[in-house]
C-alpha atoms as a PDB file:
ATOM      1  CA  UNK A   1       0.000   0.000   0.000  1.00  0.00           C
ATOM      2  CA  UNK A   2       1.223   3.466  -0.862  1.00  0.00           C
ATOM      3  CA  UNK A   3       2.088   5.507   1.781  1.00  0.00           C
ATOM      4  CA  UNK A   4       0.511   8.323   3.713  1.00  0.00           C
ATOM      5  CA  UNK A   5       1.153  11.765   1.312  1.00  0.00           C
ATOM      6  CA  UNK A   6       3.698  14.272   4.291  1.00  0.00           C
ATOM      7  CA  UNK A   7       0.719  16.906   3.552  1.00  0.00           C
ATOM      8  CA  UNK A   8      -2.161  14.268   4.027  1.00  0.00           C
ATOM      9  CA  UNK A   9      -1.281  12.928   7.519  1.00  0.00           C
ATOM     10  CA  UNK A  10      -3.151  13.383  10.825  1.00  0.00           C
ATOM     11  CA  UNK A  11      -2.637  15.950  13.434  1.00  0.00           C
ATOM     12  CA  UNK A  12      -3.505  16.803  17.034  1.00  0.00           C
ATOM     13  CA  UNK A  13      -3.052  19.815  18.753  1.00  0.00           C
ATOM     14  CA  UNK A  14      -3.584  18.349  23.101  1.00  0.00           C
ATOM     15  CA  UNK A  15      -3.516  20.731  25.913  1.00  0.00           C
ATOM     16  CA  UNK A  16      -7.042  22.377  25.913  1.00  0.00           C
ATOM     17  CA  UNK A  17     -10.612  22.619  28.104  1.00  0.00           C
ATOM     18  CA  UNK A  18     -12.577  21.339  25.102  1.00  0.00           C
ATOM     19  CA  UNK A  19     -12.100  18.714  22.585  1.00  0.00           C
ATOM     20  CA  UNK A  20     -12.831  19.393  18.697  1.00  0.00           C
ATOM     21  CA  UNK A  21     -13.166  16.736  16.782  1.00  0.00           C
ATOM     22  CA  UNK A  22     -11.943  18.050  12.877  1.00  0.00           C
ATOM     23  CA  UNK A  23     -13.530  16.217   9.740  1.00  0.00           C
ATOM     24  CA  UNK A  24     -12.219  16.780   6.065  1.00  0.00           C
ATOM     25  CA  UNK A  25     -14.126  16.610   2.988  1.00  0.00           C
ATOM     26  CA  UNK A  26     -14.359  14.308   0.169  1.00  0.00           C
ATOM     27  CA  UNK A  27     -10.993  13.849  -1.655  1.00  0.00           C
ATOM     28  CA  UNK A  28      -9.125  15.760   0.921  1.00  0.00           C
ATOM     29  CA  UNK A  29      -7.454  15.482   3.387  1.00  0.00           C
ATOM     30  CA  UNK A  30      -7.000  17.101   7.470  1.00  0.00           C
ATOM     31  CA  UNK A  31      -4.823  19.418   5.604  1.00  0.00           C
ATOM     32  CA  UNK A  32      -7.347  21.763   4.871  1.00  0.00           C
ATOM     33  CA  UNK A  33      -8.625  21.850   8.810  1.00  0.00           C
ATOM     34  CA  UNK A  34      -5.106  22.518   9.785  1.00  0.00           C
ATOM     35  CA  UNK A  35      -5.450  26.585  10.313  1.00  0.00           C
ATOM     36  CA  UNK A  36      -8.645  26.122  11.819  1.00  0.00           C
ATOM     37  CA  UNK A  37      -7.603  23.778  14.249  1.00  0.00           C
ATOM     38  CA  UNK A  38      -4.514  26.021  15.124  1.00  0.00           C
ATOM     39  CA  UNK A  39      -6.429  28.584  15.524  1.00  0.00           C
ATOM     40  CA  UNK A  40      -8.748  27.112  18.235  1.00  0.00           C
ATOM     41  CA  UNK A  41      -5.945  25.188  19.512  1.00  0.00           C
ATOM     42  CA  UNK A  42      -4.273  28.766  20.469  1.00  0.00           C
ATOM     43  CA  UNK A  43      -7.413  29.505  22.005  1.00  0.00           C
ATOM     44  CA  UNK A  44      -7.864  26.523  24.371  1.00  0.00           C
ATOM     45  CA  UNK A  45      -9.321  23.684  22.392  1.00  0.00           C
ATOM     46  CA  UNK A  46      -7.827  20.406  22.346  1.00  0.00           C
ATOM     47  CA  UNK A  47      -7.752  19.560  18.010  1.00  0.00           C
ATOM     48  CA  UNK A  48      -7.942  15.963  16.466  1.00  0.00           C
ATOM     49  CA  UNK A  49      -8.397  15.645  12.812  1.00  0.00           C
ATOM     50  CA  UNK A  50      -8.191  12.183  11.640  1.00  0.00           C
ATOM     51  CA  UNK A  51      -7.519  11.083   8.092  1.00  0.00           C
ATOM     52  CA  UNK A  52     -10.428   9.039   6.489  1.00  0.00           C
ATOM     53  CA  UNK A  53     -10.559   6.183   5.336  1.00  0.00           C
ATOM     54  CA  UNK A  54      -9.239   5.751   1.205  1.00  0.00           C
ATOM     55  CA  UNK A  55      -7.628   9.356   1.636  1.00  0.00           C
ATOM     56  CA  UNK A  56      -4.227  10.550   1.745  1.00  0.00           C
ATOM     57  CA  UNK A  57      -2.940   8.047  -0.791  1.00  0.00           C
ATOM     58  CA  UNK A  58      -4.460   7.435  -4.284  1.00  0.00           C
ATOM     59  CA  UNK A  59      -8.014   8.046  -5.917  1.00  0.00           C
ATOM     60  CA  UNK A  60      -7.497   4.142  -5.783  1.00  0.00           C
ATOM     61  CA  UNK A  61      -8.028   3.520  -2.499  1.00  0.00           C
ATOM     62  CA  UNK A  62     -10.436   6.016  -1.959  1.00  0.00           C
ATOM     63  CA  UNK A  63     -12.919   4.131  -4.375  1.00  0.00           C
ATOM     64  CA  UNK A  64     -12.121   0.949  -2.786  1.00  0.00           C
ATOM     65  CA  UNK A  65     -14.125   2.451   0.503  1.00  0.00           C
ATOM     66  CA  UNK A  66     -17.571   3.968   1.238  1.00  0.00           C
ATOM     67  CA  UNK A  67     -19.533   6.392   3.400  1.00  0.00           C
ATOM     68  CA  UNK A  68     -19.816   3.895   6.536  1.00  0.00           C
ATOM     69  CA  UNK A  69     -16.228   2.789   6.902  1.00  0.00           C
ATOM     70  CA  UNK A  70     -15.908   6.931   6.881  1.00  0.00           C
ATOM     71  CA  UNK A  71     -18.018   7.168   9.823  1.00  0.00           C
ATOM     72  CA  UNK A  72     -16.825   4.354  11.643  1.00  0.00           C
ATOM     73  CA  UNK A  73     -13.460   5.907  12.028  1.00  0.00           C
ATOM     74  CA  UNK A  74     -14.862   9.735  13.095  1.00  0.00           C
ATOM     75  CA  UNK A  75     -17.324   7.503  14.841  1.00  0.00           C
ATOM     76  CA  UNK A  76     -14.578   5.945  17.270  1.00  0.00           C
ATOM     77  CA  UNK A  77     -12.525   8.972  17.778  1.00  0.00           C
ATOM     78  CA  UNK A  78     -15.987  10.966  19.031  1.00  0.00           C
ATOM     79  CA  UNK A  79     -16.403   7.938  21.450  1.00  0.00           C
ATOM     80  CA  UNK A  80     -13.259   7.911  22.466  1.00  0.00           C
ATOM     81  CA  UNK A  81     -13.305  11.905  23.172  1.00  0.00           C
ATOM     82  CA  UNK A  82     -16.970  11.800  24.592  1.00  0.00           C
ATOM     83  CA  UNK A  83     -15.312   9.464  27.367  1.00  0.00           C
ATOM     84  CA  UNK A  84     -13.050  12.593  28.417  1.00  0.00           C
ATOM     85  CA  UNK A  85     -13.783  15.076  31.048  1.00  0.00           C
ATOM     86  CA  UNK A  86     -13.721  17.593  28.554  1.00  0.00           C
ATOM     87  CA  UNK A  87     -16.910  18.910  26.292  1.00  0.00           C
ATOM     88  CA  UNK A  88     -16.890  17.369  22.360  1.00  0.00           C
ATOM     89  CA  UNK A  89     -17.659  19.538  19.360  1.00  0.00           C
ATOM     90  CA  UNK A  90     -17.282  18.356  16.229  1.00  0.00           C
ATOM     91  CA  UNK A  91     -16.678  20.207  12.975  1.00  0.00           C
ATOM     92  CA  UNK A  92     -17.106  19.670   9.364  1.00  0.00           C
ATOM     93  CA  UNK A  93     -16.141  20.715   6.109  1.00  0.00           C
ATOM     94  CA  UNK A  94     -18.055  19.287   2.946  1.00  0.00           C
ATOM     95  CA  UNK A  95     -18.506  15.568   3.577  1.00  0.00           C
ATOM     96  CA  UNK A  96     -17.129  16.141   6.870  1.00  0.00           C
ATOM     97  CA  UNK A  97     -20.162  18.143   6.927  1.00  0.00           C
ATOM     98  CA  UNK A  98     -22.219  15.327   6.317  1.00  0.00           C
ATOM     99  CA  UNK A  99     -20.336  12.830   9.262  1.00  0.00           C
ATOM    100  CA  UNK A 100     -21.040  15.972  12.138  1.00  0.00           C
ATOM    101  CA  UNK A 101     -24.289  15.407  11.305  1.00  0.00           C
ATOM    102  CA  UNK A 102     -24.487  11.746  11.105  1.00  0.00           C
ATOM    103  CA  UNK A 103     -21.953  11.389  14.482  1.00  0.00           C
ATOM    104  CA  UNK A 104     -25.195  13.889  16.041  1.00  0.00           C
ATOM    105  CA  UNK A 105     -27.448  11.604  15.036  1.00  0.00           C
ATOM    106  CA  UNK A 106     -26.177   8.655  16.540  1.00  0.00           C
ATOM    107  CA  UNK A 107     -23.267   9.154  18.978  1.00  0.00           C
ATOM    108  CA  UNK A 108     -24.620  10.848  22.226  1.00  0.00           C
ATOM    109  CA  UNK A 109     -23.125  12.917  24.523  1.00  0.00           C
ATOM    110  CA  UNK A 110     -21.833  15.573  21.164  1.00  0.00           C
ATOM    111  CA  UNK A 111     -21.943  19.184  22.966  1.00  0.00           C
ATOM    112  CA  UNK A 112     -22.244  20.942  19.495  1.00  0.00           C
ATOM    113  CA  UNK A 113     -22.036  20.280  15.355  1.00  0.00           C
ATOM    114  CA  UNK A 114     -20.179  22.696  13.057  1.00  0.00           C
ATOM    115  CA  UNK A 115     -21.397  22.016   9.788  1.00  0.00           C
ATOM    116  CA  UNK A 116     -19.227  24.260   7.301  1.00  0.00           C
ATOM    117  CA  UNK A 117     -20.635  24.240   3.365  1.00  0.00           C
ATOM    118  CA  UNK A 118     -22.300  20.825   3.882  1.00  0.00           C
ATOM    119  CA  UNK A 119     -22.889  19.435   0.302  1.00  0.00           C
ATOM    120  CA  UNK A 120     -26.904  18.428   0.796  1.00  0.00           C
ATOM    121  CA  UNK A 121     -27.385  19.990  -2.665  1.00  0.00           C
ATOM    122  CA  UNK A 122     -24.735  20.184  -5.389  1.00  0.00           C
ATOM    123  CA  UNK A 123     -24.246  23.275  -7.952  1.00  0.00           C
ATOM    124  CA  UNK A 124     -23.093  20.801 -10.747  1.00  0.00           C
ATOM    125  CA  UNK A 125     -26.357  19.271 -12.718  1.00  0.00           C
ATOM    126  CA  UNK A 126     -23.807  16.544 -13.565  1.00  0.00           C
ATOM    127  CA  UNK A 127     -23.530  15.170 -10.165  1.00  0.00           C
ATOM    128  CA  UNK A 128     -27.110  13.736 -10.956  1.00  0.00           C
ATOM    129  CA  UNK A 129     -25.521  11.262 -13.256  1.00  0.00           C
ATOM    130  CA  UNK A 130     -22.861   9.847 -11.640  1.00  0.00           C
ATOM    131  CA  UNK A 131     -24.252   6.598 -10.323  1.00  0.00           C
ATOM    132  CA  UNK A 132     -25.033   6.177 -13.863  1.00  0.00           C
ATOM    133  CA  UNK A 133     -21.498   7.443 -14.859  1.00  0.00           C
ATOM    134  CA  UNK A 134     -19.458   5.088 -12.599  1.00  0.00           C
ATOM    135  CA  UNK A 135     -20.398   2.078 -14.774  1.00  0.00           C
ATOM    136  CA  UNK A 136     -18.752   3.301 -17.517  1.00  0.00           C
ATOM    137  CA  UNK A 137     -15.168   5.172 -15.848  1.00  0.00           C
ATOM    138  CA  UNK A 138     -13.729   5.110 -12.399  1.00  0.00           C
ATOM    139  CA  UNK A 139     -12.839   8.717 -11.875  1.00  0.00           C
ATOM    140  CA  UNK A 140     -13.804  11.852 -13.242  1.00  0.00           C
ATOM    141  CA  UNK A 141     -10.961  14.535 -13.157  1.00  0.00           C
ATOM    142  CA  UNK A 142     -11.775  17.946 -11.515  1.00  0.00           C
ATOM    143  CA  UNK A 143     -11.584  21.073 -13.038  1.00  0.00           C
ATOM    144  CA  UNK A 144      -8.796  22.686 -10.683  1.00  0.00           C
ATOM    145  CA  UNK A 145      -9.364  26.336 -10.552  1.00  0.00           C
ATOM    146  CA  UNK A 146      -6.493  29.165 -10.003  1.00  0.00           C
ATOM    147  CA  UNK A 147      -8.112  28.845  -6.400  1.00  0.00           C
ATOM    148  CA  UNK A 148      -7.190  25.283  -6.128  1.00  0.00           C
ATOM    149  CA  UNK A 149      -3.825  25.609  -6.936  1.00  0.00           C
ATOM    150  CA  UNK A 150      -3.170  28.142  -4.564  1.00  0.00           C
ATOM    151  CA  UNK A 151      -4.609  26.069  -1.787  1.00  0.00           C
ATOM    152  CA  UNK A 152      -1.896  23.626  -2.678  1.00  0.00           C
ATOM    153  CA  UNK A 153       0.549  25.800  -3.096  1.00  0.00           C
ATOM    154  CA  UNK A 154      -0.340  26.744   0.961  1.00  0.00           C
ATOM    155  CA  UNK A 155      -0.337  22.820   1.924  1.00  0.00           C
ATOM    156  CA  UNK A 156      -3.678  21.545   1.127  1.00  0.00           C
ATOM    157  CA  UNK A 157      -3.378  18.078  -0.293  1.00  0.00           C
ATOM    158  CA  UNK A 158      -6.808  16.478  -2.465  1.00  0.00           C
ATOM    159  CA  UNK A 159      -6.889  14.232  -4.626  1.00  0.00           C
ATOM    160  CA  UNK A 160      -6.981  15.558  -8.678  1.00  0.00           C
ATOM    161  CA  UNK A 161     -10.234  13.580  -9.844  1.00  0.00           C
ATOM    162  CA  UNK A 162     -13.327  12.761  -7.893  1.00  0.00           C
ATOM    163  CA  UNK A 163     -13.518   8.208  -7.518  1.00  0.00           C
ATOM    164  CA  UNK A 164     -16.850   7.934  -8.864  1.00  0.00           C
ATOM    165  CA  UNK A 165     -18.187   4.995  -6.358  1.00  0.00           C
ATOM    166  CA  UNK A 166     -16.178   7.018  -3.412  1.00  0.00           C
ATOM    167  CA  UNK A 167     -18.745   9.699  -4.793  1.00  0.00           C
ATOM    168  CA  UNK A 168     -22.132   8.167  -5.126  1.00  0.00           C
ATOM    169  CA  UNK A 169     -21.691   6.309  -1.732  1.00  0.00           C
ATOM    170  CA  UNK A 170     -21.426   9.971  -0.617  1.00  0.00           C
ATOM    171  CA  UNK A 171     -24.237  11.092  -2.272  1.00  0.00           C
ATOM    172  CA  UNK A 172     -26.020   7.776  -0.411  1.00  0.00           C
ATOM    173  CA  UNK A 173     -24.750   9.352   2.932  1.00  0.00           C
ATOM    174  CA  UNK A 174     -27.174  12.740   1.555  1.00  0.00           C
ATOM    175  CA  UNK A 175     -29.511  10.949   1.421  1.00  0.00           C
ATOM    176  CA  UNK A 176     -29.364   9.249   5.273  1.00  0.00           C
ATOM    177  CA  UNK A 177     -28.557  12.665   6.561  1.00  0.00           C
ATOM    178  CA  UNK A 178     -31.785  14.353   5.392  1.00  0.00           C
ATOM    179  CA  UNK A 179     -34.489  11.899   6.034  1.00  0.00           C
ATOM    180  CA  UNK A 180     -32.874  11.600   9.833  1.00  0.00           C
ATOM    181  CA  UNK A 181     -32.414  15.145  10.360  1.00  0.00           C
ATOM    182  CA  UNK A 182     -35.229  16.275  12.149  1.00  0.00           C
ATOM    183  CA  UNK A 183     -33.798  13.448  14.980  1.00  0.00           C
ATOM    184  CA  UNK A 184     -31.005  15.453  15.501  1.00  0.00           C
ATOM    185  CA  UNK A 185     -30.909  16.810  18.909  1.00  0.00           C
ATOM    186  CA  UNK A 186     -27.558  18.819  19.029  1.00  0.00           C
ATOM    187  CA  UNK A 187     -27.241  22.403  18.519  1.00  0.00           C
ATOM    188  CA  UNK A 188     -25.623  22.986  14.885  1.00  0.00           C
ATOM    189  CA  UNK A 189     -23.501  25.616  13.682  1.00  0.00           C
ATOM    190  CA  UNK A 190     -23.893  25.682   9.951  1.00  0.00           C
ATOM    191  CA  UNK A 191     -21.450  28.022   7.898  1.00  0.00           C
ATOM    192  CA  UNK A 192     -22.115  28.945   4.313  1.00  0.00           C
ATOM    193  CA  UNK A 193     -19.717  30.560   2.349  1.00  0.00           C
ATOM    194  CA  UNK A 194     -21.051  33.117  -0.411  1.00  0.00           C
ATOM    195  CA  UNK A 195     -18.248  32.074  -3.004  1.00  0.00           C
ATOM    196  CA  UNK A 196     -19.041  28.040  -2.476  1.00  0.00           C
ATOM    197  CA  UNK A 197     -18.270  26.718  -6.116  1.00  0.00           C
ATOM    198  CA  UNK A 198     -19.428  23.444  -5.102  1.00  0.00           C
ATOM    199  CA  UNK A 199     -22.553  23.563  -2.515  1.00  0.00           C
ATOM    200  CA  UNK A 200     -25.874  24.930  -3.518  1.00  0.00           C
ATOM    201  CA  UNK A 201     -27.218  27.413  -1.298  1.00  0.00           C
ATOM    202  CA  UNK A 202     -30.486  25.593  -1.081  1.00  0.00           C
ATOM    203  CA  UNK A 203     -28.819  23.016   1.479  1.00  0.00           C
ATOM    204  CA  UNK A 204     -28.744  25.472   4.039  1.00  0.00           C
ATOM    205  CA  UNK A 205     -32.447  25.742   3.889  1.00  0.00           C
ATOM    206  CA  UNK A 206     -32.847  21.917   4.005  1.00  0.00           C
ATOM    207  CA  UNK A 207     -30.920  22.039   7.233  1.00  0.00           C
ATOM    208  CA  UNK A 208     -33.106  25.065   8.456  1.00  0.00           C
ATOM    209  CA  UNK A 209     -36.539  23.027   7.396  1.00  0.00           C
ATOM    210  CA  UNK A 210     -36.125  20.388   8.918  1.00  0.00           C
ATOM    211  CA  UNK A 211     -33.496  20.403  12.195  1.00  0.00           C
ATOM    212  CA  UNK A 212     -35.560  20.825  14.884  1.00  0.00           C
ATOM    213  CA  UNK A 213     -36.772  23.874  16.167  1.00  0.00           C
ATOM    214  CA  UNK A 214     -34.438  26.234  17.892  1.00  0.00           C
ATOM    215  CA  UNK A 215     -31.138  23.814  16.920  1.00  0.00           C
ATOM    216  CA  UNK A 216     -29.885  25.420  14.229  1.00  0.00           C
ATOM    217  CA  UNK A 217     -27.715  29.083  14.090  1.00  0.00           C
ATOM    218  CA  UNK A 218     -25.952  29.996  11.156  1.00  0.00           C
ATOM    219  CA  UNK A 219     -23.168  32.245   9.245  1.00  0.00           C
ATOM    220  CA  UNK A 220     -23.165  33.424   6.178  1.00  0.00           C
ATOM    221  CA  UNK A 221     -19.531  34.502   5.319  1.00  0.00           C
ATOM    222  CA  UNK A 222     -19.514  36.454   1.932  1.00  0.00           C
ATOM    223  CA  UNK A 223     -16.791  36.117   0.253  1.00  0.00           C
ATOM    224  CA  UNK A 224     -15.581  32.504   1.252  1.00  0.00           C
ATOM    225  CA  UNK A 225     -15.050  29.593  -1.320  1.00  0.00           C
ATOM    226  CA  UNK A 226     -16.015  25.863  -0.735  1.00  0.00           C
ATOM    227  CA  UNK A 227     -12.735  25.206   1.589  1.00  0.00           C
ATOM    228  CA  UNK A 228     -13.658  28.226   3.714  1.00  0.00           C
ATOM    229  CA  UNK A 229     -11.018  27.016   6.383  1.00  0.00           C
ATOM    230  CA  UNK A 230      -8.347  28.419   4.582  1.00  0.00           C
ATOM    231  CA  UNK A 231     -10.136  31.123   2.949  1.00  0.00           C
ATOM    232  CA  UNK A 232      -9.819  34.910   3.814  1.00  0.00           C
ATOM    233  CA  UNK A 233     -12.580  34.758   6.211  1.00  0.00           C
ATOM    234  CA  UNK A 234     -10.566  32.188   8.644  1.00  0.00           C
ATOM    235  CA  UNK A 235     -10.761  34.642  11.512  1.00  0.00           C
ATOM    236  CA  UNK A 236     -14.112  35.095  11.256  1.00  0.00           C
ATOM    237  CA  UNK A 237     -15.398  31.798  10.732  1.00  0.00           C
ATOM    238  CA  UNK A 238     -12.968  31.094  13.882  1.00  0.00           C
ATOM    239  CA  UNK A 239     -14.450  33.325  16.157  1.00  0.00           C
ATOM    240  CA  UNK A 240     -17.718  32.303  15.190  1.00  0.00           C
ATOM    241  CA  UNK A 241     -17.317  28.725  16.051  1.00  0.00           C
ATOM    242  CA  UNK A 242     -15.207  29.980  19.584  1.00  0.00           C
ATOM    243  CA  UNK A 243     -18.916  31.752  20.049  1.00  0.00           C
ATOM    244  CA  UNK A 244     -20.359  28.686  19.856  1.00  0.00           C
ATOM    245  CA  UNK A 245     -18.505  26.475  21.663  1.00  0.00           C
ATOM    246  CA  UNK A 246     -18.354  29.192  24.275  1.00  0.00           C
ATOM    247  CA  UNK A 247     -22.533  29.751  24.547  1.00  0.00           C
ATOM    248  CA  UNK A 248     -22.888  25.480  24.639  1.00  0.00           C
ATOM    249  CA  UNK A 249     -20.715  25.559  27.603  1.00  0.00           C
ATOM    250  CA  UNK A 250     -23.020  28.657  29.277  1.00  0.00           C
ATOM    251  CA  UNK A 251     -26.253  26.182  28.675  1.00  0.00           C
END
């Protein structure tokens, strides 16, 4: 088995009053929650973000797993972290969106969910077809933007093409999360970024129709892309979740 990319790995950041458990997105990899886990690190929070399952290698491996060996592993690390004296939030990006959710659905004891850009609807019309698609090809490559390449230039490491069965297992997870989430009883951060290439703004309001009443606050943050934890908004979106974290602990 290939090895672990350097920029791909796991990190923890120990030595704080509340635990934050850090999710990636689809493709990616804990790289792109590094800055936002410094940046609550320096302000008290311990900071685990795992690598998933299939990432951090080749687009190989990642098609080789689906959405509930993903879970399992951010599944054990919030039981693990629930079992500590200190509070457990858990936050999201993309697909790692979708697990926060999922892990408040059926891991108790979660003090709050950040769920940043959650992909519940998808800009791309193409996205429709890909359960169709992955009979025919493996991977489709991704249109890297000048924005993309300067995330990797700053460390981010993602894989170049998006494993079509990796993809459509996601799209499965969707699915789960929005018939279940009007079960969810955690309060949830959700964070939409007004540059998202990726998300559809109408996933926000799925989240807002159907989490249960008096759950759900939210932050719009205007000029922020997809991967709005490395975005120009990072101390905003920072703050906000410290907010957060700081009115569940005043409940």
């Amino acid at each position: 088995m290939e090895a672990i990319h350097p920029q791909a790995r796991p990190f923890e950041l120990v030595g704080g009053q509340v635990n934050c458990l850090l999710i990636h997105g689809l493709t990616a990899s804990p790289s792109e929650m590094r800055l936002m886990g410094e940046y609550l690190h320096e302000r008290g929070c311990s900071v685990y973000a795992p690598l998933l399952p299939g990432h951090g290698r080749t687009p190989k491996h990642l098609n080789q797993t689906s959405w509930p060996e993903w879970f399992r592993e951010v599944e054990a690390w919030a039981e693990k972290l629930r079992q500590e004296p200190y509070p457990l939030v858990v936050i999201g990006l993309s697909m790692g969106a979708l697990l926060t959710l999922e892990l408040g659905l059926r891991v108790k004891g979660i003090r709050g969910l950040v769920c940043i850009n959650p992909p519940l609807v998808l800009r791309d019309w193409r996205s429709n077809w890909a359960r169709l698609a992955k009979v025919f090809r493996n991977y489709i490559p991704k249109a890297l933007s000048d924005e993309d390449r300067q995330l990797q230039s700053r460390g981010r490491f993602a894989y170049d093409c998006i494993p079509l069965k990796a993809f459509v297992s996601m799209q499965a997870l969707v699915k789960d999360v929005i018939k279940n989430l009007d079960k969810i009883d955690v309060p949830v951060l959700a964070v939409q970024g007004g540059r998202d290439e990726l998300v559809d703004a109408r996933s926000y309001k799925i989240l807002a129709q159907r989490l249960p009443a008096g759950r759900l606050r939210s932050l719009y943050l205007e000029r922020s892309p997809h991967v709005a934890t490395m975005g120009e908004e990072l101390e905003q979106l920072g703050a906000a979740i410290e907010d957060f974290i700081s009115s569940l602990l005043s409940d």
